[in-house]
Protein backbone atom coordinates (compact mmCIF):
# COMPACT_ATOMS: atom_id res chain seq x y z
CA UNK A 1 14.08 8.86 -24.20
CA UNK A 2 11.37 10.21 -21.90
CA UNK A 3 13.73 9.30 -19.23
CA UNK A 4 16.45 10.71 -20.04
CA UNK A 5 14.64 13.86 -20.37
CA UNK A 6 13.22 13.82 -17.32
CA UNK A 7 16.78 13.12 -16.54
CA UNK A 8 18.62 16.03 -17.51
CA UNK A 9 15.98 18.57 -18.01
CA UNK A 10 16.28 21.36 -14.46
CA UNK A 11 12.87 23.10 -16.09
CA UNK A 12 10.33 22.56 -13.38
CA UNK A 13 7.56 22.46 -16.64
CA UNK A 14 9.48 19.87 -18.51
CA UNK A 15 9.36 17.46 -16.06
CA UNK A 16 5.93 18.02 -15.62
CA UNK A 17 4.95 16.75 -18.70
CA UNK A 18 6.88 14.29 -18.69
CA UNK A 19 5.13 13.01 -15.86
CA UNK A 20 2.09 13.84 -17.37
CA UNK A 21 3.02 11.61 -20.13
CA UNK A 22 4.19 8.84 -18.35
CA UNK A 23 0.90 8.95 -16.37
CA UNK A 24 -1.62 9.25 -19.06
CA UNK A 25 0.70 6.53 -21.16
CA UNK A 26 0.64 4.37 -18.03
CA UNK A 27 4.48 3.11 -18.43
CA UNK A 28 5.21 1.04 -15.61
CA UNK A 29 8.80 1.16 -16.84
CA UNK A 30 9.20 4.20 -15.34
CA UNK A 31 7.95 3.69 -12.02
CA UNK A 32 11.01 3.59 -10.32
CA UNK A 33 12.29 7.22 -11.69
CA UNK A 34 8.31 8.48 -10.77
CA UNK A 35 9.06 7.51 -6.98
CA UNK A 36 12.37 9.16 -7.04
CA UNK A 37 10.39 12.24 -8.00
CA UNK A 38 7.94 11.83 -5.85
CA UNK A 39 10.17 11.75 -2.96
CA UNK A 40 12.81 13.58 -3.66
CA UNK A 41 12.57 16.68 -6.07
CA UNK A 42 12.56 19.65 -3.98
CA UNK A 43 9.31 21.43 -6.04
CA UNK A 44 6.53 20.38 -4.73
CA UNK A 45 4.50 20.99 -8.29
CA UNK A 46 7.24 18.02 -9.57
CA UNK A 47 6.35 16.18 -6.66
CA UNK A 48 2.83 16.53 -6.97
CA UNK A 49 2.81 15.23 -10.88
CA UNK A 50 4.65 12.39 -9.95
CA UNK A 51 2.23 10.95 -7.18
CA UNK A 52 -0.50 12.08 -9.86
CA UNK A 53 1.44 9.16 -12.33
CA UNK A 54 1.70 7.03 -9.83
CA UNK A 55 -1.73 6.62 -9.73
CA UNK A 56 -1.87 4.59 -12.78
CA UNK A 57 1.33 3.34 -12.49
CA UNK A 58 2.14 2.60 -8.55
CA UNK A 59 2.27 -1.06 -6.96
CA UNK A 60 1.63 -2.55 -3.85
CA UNK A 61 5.35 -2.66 -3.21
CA UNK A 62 5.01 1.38 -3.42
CA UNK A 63 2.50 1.83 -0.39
CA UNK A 64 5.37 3.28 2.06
CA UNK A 65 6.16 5.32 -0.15
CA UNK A 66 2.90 7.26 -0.50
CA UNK A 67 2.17 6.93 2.94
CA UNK A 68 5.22 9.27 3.62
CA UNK A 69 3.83 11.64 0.75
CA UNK A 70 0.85 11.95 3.53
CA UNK A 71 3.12 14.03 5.15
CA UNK A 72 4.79 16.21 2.43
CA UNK A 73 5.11 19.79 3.52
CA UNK A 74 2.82 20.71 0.60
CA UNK A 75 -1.27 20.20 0.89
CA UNK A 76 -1.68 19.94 -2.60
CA UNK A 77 1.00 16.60 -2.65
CA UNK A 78 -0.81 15.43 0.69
CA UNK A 79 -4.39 15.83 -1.74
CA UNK A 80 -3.44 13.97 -4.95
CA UNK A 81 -1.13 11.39 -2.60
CA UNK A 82 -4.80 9.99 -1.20
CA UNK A 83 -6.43 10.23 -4.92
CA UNK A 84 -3.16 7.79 -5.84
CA UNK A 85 -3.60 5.69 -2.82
CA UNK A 86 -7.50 5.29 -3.29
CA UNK A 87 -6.55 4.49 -6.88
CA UNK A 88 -4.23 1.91 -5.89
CA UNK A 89 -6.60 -0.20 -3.34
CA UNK A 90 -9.03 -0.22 -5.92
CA UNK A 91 -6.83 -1.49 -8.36
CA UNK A 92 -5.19 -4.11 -6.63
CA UNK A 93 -8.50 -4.92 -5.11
CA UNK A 94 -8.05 -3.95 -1.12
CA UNK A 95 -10.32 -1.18 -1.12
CA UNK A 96 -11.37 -2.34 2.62
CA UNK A 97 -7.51 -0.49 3.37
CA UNK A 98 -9.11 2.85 2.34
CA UNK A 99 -11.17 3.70 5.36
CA UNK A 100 -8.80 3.13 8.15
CA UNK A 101 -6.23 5.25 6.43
CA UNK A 102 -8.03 8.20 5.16
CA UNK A 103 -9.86 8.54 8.26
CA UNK A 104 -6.90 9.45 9.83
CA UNK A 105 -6.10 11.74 7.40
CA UNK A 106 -9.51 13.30 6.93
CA UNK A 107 -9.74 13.85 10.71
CA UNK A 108 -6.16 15.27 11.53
CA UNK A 109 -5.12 17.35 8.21
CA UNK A 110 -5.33 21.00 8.64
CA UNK A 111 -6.01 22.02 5.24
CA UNK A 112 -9.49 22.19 3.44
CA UNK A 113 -7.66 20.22 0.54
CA UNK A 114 -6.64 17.03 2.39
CA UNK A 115 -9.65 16.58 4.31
CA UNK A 116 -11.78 16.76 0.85
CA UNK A 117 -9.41 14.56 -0.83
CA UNK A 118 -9.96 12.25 2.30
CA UNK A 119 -13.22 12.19 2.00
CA UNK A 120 -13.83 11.58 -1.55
CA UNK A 121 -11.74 8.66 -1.51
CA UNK A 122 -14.05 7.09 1.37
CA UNK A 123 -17.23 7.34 -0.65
């Protein structure tokens, strides 16, 4: 039901919570619809829940993925896309990947946002 809301629903807020839900509720069923979203749903606040879900929902398999939402056009997306990466590493246990990545980010991103995000995730 949940996604079939998220679905048919074209209310930017809707799907918001939806993702919301399907983050807190951790529903790996509906990882596949949460990338779509992440990738391809042209508000960047929709975007920016999804990676935010991802982060108790993404896999390994998922890692291109949210290494091209490093580069979203949106800061904010580029921000929470580390928190879900850092989240990831630790949870599949490769937190030795998060330096070498977020470096990069931390020392080429031109907003304030990124560069925090980038660091947090290092420490």
């Amino acid at each position: 039901m949940l996604l079939e809301s998220l679905a048919t629903t074209t209310h930017t807020s809707v799907k918001v919570n939806i993702l919301n839900l399907i983050g807190a509720l951790a529903l790996t069923t509906a990882r596949q619809a949460v990338l779509q979203y992440a990738t391809d749903d042209p508000e960047a606040e929709v975007r920016l829940h999804a990676v935010l879900a991802l982060e108790s929902i993404a896999t390994i398999d998922d890692l291109p993925m949210l290494r091209e939402r490093l580069a979203d056009a949106r800061p904010e997306v580029q921000a929470v896309t580390i928190g879900a990466l850092a989240s990831l590493f630790k949870r599949t246990g490769a937190e030795q990947s998060i330096p070498p990545m977020i470096w990069k980010v931390a020392v080429e991103a031109e907003d304030e946002r990124v560069q925090l995000a980038a660091i947090q995730a290092m420490l």
